[in-house]
Structure formats: structure tokens, C-alpha cells
C-alpha atoms as a PDB file:
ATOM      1  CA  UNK A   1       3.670  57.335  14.667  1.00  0.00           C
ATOM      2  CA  UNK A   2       1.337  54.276  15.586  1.00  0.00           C
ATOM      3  CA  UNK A   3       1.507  50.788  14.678  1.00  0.00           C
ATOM      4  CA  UNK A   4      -1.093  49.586  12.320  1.00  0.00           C
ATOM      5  CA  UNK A   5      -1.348  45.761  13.252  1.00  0.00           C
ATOM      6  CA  UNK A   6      -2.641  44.775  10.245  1.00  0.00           C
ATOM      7  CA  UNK A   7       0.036  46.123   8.204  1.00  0.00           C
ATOM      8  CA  UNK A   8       3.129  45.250  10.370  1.00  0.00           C
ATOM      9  CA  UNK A   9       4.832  48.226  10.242  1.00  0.00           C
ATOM     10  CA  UNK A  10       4.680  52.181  11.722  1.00  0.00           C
ATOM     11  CA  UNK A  11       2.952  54.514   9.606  1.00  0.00           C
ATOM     12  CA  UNK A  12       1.950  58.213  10.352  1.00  0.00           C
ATOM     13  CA  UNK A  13      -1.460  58.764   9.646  1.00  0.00           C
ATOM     14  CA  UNK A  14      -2.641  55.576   9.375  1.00  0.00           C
ATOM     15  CA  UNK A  15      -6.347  56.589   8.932  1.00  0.00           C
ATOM     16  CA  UNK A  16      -5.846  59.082   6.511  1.00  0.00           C
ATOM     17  CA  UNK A  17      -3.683  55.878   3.825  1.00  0.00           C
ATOM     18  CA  UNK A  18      -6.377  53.701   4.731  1.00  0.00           C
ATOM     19  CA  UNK A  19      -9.027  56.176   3.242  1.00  0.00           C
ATOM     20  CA  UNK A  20      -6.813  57.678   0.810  1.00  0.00           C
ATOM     21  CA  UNK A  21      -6.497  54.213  -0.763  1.00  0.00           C
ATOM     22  CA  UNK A  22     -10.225  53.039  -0.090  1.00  0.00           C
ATOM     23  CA  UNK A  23     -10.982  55.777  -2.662  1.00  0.00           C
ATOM     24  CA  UNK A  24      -8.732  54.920  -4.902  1.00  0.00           C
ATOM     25  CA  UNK A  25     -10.247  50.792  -5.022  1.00  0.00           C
ATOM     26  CA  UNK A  26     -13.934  52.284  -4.421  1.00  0.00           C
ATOM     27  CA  UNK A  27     -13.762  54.063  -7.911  1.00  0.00           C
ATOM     28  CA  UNK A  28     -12.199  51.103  -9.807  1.00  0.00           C
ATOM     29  CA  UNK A  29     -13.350  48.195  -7.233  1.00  0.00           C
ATOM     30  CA  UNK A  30     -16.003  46.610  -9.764  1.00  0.00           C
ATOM     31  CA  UNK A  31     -14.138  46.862 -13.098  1.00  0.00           C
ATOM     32  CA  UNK A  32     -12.122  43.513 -14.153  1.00  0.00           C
ATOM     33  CA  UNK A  33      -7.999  44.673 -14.512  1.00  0.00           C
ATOM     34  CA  UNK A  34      -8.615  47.012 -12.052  1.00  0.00           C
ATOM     35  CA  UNK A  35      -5.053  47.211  -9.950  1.00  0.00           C
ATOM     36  CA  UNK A  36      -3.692  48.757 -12.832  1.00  0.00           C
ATOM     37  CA  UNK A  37      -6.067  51.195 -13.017  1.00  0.00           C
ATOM     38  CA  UNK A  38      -5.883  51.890  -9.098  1.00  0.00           C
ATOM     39  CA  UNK A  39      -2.111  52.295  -9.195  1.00  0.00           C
ATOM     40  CA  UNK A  40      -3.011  54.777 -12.132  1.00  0.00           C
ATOM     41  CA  UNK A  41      -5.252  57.027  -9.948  1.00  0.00           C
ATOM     42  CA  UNK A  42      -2.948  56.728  -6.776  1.00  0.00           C
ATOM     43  CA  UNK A  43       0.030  57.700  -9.066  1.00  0.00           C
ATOM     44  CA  UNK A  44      -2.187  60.744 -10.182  1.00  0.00           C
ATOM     45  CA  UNK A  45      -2.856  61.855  -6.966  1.00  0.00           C
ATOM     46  CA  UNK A  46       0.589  61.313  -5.407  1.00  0.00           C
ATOM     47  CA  UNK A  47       2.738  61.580  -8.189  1.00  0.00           C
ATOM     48  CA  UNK A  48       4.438  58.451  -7.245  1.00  0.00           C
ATOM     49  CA  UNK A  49       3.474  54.828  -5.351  1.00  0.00           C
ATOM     50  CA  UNK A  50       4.126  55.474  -1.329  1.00  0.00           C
ATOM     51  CA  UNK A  51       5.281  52.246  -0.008  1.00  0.00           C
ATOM     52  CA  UNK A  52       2.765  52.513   2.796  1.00  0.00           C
ATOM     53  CA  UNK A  53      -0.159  52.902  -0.007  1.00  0.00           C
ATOM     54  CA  UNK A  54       1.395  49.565  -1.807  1.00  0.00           C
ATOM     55  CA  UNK A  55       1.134  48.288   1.649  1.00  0.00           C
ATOM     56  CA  UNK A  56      -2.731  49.076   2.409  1.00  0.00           C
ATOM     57  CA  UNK A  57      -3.765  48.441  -1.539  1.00  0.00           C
ATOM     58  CA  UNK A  58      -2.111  44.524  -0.618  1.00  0.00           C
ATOM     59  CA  UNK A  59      -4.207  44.673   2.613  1.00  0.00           C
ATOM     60  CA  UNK A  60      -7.517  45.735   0.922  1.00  0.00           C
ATOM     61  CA  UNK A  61      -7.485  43.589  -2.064  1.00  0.00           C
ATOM     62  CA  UNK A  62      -6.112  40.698  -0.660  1.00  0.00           C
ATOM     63  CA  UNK A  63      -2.949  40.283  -3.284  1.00  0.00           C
ATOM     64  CA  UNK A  64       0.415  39.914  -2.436  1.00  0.00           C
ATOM     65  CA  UNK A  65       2.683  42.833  -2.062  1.00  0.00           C
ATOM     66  CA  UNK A  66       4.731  41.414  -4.456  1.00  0.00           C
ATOM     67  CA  UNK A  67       2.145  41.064  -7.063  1.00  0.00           C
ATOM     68  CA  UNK A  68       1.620  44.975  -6.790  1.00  0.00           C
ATOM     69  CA  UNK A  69       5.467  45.577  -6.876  1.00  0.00           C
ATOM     70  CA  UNK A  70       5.567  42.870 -10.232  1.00  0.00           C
ATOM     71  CA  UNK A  71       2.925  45.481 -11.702  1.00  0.00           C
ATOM     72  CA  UNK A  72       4.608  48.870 -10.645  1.00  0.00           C
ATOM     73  CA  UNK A  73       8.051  47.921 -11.653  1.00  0.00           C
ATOM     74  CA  UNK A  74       7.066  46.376 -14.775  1.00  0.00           C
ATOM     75  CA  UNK A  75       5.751  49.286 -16.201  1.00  0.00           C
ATOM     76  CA  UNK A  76       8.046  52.807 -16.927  1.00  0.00           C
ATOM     77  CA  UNK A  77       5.206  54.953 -15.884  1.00  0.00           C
ATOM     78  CA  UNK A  78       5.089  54.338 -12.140  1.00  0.00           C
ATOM     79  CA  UNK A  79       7.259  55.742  -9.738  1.00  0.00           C
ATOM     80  CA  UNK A  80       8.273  54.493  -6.356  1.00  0.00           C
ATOM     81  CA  UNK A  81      10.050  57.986  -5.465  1.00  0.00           C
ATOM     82  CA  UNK A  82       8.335  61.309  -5.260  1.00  0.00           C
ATOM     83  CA  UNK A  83       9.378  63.201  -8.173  1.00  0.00           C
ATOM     84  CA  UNK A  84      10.910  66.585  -8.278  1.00  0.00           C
ATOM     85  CA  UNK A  85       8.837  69.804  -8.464  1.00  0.00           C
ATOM     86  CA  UNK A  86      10.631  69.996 -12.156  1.00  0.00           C
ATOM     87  CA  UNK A  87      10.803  67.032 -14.708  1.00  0.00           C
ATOM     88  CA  UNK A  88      13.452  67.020 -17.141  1.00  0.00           C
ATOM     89  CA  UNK A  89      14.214  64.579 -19.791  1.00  0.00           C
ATOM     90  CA  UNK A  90      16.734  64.930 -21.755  1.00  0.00           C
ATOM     91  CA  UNK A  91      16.368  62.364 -25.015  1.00  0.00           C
ATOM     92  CA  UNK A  92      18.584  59.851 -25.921  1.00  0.00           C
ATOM     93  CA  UNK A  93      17.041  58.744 -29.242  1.00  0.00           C
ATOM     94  CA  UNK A  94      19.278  58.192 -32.284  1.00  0.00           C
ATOM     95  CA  UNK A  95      18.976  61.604 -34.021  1.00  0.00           C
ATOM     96  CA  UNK A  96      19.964  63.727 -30.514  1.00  0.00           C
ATOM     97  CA  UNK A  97      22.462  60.807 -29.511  1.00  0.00           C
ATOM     98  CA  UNK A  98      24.526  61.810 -32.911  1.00  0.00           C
ATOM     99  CA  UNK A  99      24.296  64.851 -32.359  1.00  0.00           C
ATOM    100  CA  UNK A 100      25.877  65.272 -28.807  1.00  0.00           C
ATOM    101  CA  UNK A 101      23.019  63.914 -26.667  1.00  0.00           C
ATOM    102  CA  UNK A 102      25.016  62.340 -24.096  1.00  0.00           C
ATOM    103  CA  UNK A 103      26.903  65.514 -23.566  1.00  0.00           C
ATOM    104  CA  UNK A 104      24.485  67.045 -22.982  1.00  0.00           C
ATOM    105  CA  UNK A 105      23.001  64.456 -20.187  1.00  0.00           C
ATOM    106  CA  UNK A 106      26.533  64.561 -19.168  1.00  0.00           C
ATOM    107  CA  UNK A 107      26.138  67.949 -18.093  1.00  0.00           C
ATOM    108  CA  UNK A 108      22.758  67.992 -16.747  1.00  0.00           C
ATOM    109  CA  UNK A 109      23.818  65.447 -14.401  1.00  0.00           C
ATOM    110  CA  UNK A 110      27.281  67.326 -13.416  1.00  0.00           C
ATOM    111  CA  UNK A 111      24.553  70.720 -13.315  1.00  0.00           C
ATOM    112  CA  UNK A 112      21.851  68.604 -10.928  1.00  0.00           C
ATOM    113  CA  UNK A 113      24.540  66.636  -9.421  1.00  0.00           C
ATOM    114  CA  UNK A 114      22.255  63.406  -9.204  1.00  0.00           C
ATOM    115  CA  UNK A 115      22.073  60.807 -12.539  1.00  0.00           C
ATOM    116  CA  UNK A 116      19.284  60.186 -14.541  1.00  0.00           C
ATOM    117  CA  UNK A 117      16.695  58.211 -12.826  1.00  0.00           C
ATOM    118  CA  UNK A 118      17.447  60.117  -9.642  1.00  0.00           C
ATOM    119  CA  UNK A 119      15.426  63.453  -7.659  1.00  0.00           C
ATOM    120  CA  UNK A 120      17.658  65.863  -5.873  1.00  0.00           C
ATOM    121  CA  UNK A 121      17.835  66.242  -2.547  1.00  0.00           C
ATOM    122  CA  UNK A 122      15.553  69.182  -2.136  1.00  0.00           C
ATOM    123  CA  UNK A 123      13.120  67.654  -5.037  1.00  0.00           C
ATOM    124  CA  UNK A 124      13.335  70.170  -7.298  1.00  0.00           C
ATOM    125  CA  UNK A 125      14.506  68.363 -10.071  1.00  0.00           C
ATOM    126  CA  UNK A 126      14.272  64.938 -11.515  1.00  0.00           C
ATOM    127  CA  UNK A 127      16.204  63.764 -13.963  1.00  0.00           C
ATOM    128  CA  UNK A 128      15.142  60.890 -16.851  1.00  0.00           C
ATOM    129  CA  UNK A 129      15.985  59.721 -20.213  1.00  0.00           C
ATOM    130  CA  UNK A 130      13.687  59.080 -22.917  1.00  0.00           C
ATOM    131  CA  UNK A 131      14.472  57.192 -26.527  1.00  0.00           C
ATOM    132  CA  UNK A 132      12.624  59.370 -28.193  1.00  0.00           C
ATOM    133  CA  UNK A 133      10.681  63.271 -27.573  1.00  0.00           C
ATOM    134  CA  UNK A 134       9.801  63.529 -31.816  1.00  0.00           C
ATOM    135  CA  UNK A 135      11.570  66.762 -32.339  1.00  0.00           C
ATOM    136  CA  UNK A 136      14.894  64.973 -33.978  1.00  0.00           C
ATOM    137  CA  UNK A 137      15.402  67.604 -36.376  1.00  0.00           C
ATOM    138  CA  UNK A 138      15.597  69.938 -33.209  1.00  0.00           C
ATOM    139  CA  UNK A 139      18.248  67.313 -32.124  1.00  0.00           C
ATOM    140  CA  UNK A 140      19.781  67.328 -29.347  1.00  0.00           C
ATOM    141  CA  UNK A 141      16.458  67.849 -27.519  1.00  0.00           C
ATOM    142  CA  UNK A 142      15.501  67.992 -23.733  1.00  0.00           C
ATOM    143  CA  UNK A 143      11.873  68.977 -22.697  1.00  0.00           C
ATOM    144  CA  UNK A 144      11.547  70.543 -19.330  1.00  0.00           C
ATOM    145  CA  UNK A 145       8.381  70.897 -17.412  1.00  0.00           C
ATOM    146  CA  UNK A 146       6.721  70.436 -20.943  1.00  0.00           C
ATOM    147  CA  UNK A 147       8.883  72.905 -22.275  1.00  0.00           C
ATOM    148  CA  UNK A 148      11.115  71.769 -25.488  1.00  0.00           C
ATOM    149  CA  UNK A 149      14.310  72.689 -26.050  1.00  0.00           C
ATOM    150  CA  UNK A 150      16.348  71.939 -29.058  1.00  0.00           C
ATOM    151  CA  UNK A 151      19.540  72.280 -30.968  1.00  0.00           C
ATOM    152  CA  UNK A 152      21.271  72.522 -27.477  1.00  0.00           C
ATOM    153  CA  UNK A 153      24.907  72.803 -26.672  1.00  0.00           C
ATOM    154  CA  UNK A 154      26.159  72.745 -22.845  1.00  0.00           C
ATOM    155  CA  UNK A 155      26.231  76.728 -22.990  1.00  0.00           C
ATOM    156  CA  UNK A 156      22.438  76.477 -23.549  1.00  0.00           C
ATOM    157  CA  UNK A 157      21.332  74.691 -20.322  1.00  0.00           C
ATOM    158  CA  UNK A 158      21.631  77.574 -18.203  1.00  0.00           C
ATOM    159  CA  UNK A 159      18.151  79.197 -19.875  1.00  0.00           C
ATOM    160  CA  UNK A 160      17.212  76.014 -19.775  1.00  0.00           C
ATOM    161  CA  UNK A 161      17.026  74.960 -16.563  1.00  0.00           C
ATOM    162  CA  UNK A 162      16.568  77.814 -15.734  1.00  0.00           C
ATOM    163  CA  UNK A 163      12.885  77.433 -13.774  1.00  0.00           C
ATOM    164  CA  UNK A 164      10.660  79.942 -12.437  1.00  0.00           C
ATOM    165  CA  UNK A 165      13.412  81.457 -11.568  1.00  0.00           C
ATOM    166  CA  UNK A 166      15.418  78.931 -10.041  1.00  0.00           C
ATOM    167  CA  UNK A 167      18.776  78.048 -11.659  1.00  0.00           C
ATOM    168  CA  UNK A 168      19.539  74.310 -11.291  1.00  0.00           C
ATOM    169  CA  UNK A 169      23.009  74.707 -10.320  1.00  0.00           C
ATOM    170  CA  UNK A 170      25.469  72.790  -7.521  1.00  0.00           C
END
């Protein structure tokens, strides 16, 4: 590890973050509103917001660290942990709710053994609620990896987490 001076703190590879995010502002640099957009295309690339890129985008657009955080945590789509190689959501909208939908996040949690919000520890799964997926008459609903399943009971989860192969079991 080396110590960037400019950004107070040690970071592997600082060369690489520091071109990594000059991309990133190069593409949006000229365009009014454009932090949002940035964070977009870093997100899409990284699948979440490293710290140390928050860090550098501060550095190279001369705003506050805290404005960037204000932005990322404001909004549901940005991440500040690496997701898990699988995305699951299980909903938690009206229809599926009624119908058993916190049983059934109930036992995707106890299955994953982290809560929704959370990655496990290998990052194979993450785990999220969502008010509504728009398949309530296939209530309760979870969609994972894209894929929707519906009309679930606990005994279903099995097949459904069931991933390339790799049961999501603890």
C-alpha cells in the first residue's frame, strides 16, 4: 500500500483509482448535473461506490466528500458495499405482504443467514426488499438474478435459490 498525500489515507493502487475515476468525470465532465451521472457510470462499472473512488471523485471535482455521500445515500440505487454475485429481492408490497411475504423474507434471511440490506460473507448473495416487483397476482413474489418467482411458500425456496448450481444454504 502507499500513501496518496493528497487523499490522506492508504490506498492500493493509487494510480489505477485515480484513472479509473478520471474516466468516469472525463465522459460526463462538461454536462451541467453531472456528479450524478458520474456516480451512475462508476456504480456501473463497480457495481457499488468504493470509498476510495468517493475519495478521488471529492479530490478531482473539488466538492466535499460529504456532498458526494448526501448524493449516494439519498438515492436507493447506489451502493456503498459490493453486492453479491446473486441479487435477490424478495417483495414486500401489499398483495405478497398478505399473502405471507414476510415469511417468506423470514426464511430467506434464516436460509442466507444475513438480513435484508446485507451481502454474505463470501458475496454470493445479497439480500433486499422491494415495495413492489408488479407480479401481485403471483403474490408472494421474489425475483432472483432477474428470475421471478411467485406463489411461494418456504418449501419453494430451495429451487429458488437454488443458483447455477449453488444452494444458498447455512
Amino acid at each position: 500500500m502507499s500513501m496518496a498525500a493528497d487523499l490522506e489515507y492508504p490506498v492500493a493502487g493509487v494510480e489505477e483509482l485515480r484513472s479509473k475515476v478520471r474516466q468516469h468525470v472525463d465522459k460526463w465532465k462538461d454536462r451541467e448535473g453531472n456528479l450524478i451521472m458520474i456516480l451512475h457510470s462508476i456504480q456501473n462499472a463497480e457495481g457499488y461506490i468504493p470509498r476510495g473512488m468517493a475519495m478521488e471523485l471529492a479530490r478531482v471535482m473539488e466538492i466535499s466528500l460529504a456532498r458526494i455521500y448526501e448524493v449516494i445515500t439519498f438515492y436507493n440505487y447506489f451502493r456503498l458495499v459490493p453486492p453479491g454475485k446473486h441479487n435477490v429481492m424478495v417483495c414486500t408490497g401489499t398483495a405478497c405482504y398478505l399473502k405471507g411475504g414476510a415469511n417468506i423474507l423470514g426464511e430467506v434471511e434464516t436460509r442466507l443467514g444475513i438480513k435484508a440490506g446485507e451481502t454474505t460473507e463470501d458475496r454470493e448473495f445479497h439480500l433486499e426488499t422491494v415495495r413492489c416487483i408488479g407480479c401481485c397476482g403471483m403474490s408472494p413474489a421474489m425475483v432472483v438474478d432477474s428470475k421471478t418467482h411467485g406463489r411461494l411458500r418456504t418449501n419453494d425456496l430451495d429451487a429458488a435459490l437454488d443458483v447455477a448450481g449453488k444452494e444458498a444454504r447455512r
